[in-house]
PDB file of N, CA and C in Angstrom:
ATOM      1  N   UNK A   1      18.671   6.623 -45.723  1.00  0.00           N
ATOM      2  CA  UNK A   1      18.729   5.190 -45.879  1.00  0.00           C
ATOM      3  C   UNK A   1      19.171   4.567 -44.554  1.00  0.00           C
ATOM      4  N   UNK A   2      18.386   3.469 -44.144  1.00  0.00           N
ATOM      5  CA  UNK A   2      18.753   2.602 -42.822  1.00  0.00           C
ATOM      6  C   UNK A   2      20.177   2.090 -42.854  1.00  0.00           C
ATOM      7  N   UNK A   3      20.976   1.748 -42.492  1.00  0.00           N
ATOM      8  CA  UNK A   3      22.260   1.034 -42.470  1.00  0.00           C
ATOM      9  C   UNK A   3      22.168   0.006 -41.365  1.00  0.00           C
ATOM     10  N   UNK A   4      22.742  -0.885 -41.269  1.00  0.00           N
ATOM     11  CA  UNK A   4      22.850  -1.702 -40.172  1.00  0.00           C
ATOM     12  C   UNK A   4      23.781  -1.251 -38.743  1.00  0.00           C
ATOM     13  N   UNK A   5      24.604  -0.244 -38.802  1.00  0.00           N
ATOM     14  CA  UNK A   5      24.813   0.552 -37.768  1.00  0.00           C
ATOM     15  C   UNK A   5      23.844   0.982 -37.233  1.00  0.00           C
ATOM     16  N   UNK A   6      22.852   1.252 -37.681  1.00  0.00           N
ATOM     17  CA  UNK A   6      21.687   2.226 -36.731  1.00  0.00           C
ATOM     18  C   UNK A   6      20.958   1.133 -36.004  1.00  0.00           C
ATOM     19  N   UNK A   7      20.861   0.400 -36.303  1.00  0.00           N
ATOM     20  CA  UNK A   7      20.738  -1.238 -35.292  1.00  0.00           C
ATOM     21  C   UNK A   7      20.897  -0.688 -33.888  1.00  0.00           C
ATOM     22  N   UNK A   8      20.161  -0.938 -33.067  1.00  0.00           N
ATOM     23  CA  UNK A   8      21.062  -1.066 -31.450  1.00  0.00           C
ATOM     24  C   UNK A   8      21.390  -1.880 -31.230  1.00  0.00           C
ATOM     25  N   UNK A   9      22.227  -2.340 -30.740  1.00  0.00           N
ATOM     26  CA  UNK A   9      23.162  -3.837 -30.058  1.00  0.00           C
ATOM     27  C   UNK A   9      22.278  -4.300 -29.243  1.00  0.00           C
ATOM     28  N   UNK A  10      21.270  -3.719 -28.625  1.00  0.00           N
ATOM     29  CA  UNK A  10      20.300  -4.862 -27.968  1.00  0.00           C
ATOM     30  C   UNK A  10      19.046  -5.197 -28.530  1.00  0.00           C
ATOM     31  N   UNK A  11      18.613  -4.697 -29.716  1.00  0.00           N
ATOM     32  CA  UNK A  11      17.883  -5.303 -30.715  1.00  0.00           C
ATOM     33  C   UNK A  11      18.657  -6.242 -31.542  1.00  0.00           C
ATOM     34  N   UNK A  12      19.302  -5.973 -32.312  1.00  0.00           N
ATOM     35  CA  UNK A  12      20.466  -7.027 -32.796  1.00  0.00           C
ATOM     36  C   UNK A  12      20.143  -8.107 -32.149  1.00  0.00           C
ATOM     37  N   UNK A  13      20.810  -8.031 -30.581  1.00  0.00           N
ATOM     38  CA  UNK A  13      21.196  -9.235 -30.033  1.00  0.00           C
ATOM     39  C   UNK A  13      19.396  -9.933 -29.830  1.00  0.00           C
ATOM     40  N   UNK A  14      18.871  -8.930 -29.706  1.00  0.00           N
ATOM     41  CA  UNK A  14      17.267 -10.127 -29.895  1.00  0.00           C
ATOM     42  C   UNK A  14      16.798 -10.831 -30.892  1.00  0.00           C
ATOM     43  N   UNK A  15      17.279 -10.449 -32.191  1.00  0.00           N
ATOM     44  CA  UNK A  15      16.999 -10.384 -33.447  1.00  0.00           C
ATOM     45  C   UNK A  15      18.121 -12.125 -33.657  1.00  0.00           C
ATOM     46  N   UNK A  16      19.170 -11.802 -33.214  1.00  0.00           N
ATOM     47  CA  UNK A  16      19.843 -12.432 -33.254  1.00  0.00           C
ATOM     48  C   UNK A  16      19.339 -14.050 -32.544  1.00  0.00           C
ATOM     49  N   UNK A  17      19.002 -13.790 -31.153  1.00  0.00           N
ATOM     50  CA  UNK A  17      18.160 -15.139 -30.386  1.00  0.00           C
ATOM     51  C   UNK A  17      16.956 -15.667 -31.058  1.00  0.00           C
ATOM     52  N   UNK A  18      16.602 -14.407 -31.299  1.00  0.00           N
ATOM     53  CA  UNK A  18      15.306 -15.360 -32.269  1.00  0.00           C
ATOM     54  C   UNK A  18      15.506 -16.411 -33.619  1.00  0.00           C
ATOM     55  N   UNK A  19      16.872 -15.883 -34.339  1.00  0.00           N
ATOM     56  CA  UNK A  19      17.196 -16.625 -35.312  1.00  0.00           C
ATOM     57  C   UNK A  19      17.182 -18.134 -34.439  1.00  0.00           C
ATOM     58  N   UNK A  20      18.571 -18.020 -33.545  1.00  0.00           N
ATOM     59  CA  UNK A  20      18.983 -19.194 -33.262  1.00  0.00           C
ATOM     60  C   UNK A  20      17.855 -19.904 -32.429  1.00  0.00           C
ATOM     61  N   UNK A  21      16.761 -19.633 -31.696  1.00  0.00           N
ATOM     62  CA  UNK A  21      15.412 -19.929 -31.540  1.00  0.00           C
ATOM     63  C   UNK A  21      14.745 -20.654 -32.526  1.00  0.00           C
ATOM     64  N   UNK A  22      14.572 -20.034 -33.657  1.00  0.00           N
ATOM     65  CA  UNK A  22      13.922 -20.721 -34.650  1.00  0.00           C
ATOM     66  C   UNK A  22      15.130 -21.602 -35.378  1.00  0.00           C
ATOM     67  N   UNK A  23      15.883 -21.532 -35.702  1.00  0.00           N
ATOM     68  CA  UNK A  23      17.286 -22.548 -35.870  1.00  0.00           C
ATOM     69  C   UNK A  23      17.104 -23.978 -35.097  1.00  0.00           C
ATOM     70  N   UNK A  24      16.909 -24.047 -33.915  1.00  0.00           N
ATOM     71  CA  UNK A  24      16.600 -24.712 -33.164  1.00  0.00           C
ATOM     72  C   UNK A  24      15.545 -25.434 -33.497  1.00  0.00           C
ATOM     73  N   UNK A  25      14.479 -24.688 -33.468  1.00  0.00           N
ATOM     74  CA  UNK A  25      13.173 -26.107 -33.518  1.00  0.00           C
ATOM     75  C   UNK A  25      12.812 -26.120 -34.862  1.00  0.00           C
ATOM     76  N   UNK A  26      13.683 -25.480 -35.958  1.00  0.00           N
ATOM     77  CA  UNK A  26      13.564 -26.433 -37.440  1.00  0.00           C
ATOM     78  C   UNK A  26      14.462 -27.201 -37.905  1.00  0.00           C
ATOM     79  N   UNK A  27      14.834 -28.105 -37.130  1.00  0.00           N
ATOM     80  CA  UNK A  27      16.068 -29.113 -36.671  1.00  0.00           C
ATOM     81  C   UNK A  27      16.076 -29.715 -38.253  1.00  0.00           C
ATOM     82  N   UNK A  28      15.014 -29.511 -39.390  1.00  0.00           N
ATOM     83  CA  UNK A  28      14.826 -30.415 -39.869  1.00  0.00           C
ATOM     84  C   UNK A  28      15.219 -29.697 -41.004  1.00  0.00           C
ATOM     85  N   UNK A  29      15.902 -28.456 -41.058  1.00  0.00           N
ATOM     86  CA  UNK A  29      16.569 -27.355 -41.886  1.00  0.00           C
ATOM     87  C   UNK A  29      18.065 -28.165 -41.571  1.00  0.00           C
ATOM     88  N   UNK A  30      18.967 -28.856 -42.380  1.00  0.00           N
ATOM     89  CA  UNK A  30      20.203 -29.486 -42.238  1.00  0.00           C
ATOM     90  C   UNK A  30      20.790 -28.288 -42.417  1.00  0.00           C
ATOM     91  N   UNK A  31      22.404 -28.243 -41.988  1.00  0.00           N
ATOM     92  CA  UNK A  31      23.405 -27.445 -42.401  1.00  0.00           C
ATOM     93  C   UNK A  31      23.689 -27.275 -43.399  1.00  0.00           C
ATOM     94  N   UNK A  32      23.762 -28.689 -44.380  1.00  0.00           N
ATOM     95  CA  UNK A  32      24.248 -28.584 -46.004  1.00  0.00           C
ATOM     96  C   UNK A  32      23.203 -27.812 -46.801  1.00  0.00           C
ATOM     97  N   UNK A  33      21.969 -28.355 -46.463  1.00  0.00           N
ATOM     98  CA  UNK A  33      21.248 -27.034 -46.972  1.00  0.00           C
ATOM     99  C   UNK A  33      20.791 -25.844 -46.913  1.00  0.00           C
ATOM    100  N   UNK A  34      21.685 -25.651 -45.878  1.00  0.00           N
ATOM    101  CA  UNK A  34      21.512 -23.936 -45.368  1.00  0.00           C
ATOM    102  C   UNK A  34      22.868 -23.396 -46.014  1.00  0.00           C
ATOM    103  N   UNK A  35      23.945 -24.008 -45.986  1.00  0.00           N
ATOM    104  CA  UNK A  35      24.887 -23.937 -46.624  1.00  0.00           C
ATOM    105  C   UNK A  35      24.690 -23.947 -48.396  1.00  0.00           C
ATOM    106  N   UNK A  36      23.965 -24.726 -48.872  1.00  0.00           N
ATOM    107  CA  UNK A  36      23.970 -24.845 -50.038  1.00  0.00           C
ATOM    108  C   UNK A  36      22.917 -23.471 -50.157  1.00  0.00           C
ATOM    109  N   UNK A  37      21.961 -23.320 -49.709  1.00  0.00           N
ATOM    110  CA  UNK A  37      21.079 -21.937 -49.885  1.00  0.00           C
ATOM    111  C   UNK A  37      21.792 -20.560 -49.660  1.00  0.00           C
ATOM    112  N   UNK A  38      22.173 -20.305 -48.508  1.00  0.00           N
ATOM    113  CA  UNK A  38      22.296 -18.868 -48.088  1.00  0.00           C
ATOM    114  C   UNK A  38      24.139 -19.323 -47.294  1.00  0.00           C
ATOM    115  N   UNK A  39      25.138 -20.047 -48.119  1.00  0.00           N
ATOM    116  CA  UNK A  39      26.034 -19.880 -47.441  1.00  0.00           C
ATOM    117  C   UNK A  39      26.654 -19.517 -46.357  1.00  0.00           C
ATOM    118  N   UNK A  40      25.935 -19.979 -45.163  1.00  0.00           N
ATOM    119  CA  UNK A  40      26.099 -20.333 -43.883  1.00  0.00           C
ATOM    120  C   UNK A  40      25.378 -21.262 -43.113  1.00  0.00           C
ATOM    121  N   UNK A  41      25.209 -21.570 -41.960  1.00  0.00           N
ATOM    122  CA  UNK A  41      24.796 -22.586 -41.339  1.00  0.00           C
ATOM    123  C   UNK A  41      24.616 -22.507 -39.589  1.00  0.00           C
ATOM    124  N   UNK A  42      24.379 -23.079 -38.944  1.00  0.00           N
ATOM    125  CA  UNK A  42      24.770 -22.790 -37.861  1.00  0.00           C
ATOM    126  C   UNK A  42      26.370 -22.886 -37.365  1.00  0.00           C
ATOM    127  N   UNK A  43      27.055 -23.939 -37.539  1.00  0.00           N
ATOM    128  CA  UNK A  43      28.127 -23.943 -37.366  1.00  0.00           C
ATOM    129  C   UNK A  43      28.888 -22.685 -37.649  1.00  0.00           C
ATOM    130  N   UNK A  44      28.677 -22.190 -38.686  1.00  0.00           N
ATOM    131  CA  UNK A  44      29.246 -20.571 -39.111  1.00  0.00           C
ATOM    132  C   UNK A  44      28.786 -19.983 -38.210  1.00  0.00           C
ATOM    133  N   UNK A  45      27.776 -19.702 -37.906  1.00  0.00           N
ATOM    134  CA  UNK A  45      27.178 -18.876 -36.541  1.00  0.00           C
ATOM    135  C   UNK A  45      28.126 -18.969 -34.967  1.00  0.00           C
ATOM    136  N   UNK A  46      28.219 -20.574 -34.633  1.00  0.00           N
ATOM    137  CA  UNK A  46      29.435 -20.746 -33.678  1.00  0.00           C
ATOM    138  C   UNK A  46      30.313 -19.971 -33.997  1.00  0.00           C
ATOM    139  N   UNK A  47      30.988 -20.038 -35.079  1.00  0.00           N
ATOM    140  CA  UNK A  47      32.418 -19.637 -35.471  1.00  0.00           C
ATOM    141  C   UNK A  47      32.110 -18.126 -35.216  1.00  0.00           C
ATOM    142  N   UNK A  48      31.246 -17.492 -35.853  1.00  0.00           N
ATOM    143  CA  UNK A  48      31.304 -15.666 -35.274  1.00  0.00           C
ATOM    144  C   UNK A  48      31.070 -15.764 -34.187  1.00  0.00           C
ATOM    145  N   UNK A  49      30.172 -16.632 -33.304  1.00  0.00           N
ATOM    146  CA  UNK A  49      30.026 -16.216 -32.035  1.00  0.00           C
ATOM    147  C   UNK A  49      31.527 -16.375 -30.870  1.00  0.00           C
ATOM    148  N   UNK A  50      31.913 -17.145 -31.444  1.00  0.00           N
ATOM    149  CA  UNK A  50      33.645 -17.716 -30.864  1.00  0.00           C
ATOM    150  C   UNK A  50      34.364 -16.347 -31.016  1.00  0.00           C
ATOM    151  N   UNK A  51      34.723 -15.878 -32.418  1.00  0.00           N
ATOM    152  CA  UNK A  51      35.243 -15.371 -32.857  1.00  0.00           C
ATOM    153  C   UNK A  51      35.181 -13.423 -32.379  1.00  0.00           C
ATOM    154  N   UNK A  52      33.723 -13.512 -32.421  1.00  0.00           N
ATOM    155  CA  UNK A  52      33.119 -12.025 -31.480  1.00  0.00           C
ATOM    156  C   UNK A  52      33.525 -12.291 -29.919  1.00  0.00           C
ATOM    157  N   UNK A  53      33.556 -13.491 -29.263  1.00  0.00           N
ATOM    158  CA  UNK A  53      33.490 -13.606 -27.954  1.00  0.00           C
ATOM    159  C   UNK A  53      34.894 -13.217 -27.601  1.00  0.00           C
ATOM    160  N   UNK A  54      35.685 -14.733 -27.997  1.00  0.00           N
ATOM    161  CA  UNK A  54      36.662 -14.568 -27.541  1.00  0.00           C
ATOM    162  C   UNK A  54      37.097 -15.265 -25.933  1.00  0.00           C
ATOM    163  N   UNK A  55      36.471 -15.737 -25.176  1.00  0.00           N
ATOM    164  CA  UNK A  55      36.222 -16.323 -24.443  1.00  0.00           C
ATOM    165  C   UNK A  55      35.736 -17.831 -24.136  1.00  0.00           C
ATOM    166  N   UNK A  56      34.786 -17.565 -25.405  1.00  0.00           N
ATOM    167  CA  UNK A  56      34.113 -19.023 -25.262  1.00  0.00           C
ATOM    168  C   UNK A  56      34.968 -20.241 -25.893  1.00  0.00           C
ATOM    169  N   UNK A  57      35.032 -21.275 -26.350  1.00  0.00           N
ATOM    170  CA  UNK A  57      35.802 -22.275 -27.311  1.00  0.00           C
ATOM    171  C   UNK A  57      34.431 -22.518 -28.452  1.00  0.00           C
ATOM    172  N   UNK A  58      35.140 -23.269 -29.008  1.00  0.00           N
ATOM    173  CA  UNK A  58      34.320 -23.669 -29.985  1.00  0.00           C
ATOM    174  C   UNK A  58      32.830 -24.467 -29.965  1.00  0.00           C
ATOM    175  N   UNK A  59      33.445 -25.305 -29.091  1.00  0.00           N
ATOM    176  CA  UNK A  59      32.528 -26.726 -28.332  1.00  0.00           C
ATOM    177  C   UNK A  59      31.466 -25.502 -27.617  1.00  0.00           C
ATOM    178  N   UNK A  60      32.275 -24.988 -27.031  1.00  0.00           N
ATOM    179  CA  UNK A  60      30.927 -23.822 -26.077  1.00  0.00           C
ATOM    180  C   UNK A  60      29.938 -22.854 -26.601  1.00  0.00           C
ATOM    181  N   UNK A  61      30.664 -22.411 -27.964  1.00  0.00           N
ATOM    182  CA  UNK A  61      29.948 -21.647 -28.912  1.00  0.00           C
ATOM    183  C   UNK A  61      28.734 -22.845 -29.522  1.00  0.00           C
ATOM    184  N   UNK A  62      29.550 -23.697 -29.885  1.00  0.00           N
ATOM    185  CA  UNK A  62      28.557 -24.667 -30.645  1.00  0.00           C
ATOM    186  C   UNK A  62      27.320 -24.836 -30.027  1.00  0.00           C
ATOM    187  N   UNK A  63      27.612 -25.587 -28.786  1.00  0.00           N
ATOM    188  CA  UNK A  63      26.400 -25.711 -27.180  1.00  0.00           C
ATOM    189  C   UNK A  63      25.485 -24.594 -27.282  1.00  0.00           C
ATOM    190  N   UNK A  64      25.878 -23.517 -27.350  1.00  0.00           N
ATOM    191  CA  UNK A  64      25.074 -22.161 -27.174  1.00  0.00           C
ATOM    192  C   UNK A  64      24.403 -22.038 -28.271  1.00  0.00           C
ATOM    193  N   UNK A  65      24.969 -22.073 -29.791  1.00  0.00           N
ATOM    194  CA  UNK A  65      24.254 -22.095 -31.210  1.00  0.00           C
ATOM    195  C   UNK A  65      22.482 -23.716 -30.788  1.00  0.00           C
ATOM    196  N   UNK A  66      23.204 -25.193 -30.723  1.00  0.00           N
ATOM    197  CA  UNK A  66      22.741 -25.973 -30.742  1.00  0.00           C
ATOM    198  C   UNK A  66      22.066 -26.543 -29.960  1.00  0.00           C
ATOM    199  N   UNK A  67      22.111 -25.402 -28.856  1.00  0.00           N
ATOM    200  CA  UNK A  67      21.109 -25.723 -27.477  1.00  0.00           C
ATOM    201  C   UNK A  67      21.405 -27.550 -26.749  1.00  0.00           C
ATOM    202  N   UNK A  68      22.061 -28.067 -27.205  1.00  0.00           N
ATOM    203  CA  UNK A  68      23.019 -29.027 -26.349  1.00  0.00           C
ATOM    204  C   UNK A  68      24.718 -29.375 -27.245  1.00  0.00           C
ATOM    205  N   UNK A  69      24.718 -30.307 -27.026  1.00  0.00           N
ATOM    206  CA  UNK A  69      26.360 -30.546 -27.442  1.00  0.00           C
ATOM    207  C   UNK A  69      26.203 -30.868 -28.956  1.00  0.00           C
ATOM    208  N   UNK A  70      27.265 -30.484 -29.693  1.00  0.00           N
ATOM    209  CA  UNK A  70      27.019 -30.962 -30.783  1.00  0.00           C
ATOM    210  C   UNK A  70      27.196 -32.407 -31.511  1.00  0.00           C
ATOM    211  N   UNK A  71      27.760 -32.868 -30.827  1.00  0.00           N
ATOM    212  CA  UNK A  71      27.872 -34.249 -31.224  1.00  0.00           C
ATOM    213  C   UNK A  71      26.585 -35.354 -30.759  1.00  0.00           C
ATOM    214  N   UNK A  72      25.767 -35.068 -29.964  1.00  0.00           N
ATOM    215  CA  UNK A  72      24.394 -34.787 -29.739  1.00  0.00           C
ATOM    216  C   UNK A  72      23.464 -34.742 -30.849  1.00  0.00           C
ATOM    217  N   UNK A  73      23.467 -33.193 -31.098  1.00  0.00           N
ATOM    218  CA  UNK A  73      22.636 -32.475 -32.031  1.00  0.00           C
ATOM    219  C   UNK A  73      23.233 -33.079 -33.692  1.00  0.00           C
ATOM    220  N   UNK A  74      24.201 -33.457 -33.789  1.00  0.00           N
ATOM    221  CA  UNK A  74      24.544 -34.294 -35.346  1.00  0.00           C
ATOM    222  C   UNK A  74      24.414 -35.600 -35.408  1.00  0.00           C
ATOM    223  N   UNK A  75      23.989 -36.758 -34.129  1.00  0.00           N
ATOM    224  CA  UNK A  75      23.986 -37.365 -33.912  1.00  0.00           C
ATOM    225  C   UNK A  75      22.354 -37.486 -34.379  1.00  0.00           C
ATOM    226  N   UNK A  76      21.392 -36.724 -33.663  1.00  0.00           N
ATOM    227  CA  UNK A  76      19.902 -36.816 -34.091  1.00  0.00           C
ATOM    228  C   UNK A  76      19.413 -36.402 -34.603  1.00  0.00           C
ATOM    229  N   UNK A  77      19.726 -35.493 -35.588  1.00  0.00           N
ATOM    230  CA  UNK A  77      19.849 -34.461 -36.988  1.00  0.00           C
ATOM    231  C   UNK A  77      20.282 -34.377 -38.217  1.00  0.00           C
ATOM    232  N   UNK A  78      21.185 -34.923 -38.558  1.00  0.00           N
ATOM    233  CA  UNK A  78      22.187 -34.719 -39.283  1.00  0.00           C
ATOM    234  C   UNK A  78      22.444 -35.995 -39.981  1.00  0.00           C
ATOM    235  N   UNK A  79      22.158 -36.057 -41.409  1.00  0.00           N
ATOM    236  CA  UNK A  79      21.670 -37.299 -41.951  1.00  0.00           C
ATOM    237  C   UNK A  79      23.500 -37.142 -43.104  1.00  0.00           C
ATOM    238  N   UNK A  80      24.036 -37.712 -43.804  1.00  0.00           N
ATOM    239  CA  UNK A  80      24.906 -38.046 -44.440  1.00  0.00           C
ATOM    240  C   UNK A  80      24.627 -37.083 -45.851  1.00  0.00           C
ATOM    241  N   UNK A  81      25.624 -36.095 -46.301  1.00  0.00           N
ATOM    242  CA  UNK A  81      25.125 -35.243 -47.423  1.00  0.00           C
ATOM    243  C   UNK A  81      25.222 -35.814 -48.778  1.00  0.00           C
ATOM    244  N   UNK A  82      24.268 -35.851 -49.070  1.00  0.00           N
ATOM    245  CA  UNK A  82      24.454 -36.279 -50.750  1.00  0.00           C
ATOM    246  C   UNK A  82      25.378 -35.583 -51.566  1.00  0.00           C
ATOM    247  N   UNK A  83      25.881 -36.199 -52.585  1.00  0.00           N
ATOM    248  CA  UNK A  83      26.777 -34.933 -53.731  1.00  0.00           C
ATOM    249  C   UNK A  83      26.130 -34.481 -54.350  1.00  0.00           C
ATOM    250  N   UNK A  84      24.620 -34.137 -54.255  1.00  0.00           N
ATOM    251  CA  UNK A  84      23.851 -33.049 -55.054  1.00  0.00           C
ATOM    252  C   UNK A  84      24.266 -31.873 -53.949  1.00  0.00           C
ATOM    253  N   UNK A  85      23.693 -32.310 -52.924  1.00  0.00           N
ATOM    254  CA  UNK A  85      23.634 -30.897 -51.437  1.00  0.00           C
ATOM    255  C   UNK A  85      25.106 -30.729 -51.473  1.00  0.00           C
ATOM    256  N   UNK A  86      26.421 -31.248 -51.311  1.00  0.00           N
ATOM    257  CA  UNK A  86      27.453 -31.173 -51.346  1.00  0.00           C
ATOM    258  C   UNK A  86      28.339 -30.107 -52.729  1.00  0.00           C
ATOM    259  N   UNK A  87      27.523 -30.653 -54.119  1.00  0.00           N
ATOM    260  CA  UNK A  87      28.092 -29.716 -54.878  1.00  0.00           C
ATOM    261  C   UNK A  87      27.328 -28.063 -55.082  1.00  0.00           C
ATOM    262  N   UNK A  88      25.788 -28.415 -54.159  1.00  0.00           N
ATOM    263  CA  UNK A  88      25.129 -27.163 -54.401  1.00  0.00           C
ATOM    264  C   UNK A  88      25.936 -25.906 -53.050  1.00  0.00           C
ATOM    265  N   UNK A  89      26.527 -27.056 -52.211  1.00  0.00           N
ATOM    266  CA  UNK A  89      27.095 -25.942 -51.131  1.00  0.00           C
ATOM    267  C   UNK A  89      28.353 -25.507 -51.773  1.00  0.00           C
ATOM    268  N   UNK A  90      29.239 -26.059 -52.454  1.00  0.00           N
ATOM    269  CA  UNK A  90      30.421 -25.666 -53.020  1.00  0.00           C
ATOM    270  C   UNK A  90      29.884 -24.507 -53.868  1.00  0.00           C
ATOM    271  N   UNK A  91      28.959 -24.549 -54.794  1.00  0.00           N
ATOM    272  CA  UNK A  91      28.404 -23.256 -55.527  1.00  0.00           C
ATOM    273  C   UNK A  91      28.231 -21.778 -54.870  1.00  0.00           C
ATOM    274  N   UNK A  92      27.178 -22.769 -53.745  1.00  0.00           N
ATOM    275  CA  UNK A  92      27.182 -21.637 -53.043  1.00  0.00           C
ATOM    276  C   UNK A  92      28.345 -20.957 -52.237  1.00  0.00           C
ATOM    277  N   UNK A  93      28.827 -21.369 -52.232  1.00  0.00           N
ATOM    278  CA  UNK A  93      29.931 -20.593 -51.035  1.00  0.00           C
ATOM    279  C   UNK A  93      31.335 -20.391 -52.196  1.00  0.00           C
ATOM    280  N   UNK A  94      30.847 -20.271 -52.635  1.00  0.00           N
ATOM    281  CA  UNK A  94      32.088 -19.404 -54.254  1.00  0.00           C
ATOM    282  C   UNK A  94      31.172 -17.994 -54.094  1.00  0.00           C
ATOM    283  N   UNK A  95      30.254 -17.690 -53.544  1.00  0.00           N
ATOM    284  CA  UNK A  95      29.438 -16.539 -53.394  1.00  0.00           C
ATOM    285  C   UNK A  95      30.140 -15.484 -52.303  1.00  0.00           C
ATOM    286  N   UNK A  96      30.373 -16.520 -51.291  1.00  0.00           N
ATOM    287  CA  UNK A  96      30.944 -15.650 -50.272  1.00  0.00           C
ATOM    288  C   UNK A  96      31.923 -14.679 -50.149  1.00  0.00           C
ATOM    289  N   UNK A  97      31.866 -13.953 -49.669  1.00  0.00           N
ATOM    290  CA  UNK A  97      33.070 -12.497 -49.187  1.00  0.00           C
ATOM    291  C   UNK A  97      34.217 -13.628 -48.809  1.00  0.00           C
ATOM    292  N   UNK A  98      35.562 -13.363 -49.028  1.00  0.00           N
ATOM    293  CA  UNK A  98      36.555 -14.152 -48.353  1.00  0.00           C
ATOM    294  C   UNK A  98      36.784 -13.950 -47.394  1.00  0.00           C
TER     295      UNK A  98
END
């Protein structure tokens, strides 16, 4: 059986760019509903990438996830969440590992 250890770290990490590649130019995929779907988002993505780095800050992780600043990228993206998307992300993320 495959495990995700048998991964190489430099496939990973391609595997990985391509997400945030395509993350990128489906701008039109919001957070709340990536959140409400598959309990994460990009912002979660910052946060491991911060968190794996260790170096970077948050703001810098974000930049790197959002391909410019984020206050930017929520600024021309990022529309106000309804309490449907709002209570479907709370559902979802009662899913999550703590």
């Amino acid at each position: 059986m495959a495990t995700l250890d048998m991964i190489d770290d430099k496939v990973a990490a391609a595997a990985f760019r391509r997400l945030v590649t395509h993350l990128r130019h489906r701008d039109d995929a919001e957070n709340i509903d990536l959140m409400g779907l598959a309990g994460f988002c990009r912002n979660c993505l910052s946060e491991w990438v911060e968190q794996a780095d260790g170096s970077l800050s948050r703001e810098e992780a974000r930049e790197a996830i959002y391909g410019m600043p984020y206050a930017q990228w929520k600024a021309q993206h990022q529309a106000d969440a309804t309490p449907e998307q709002l209570a479907r992300m709370a559902e979802s993320m009662k899913k999550n590992p703590v």
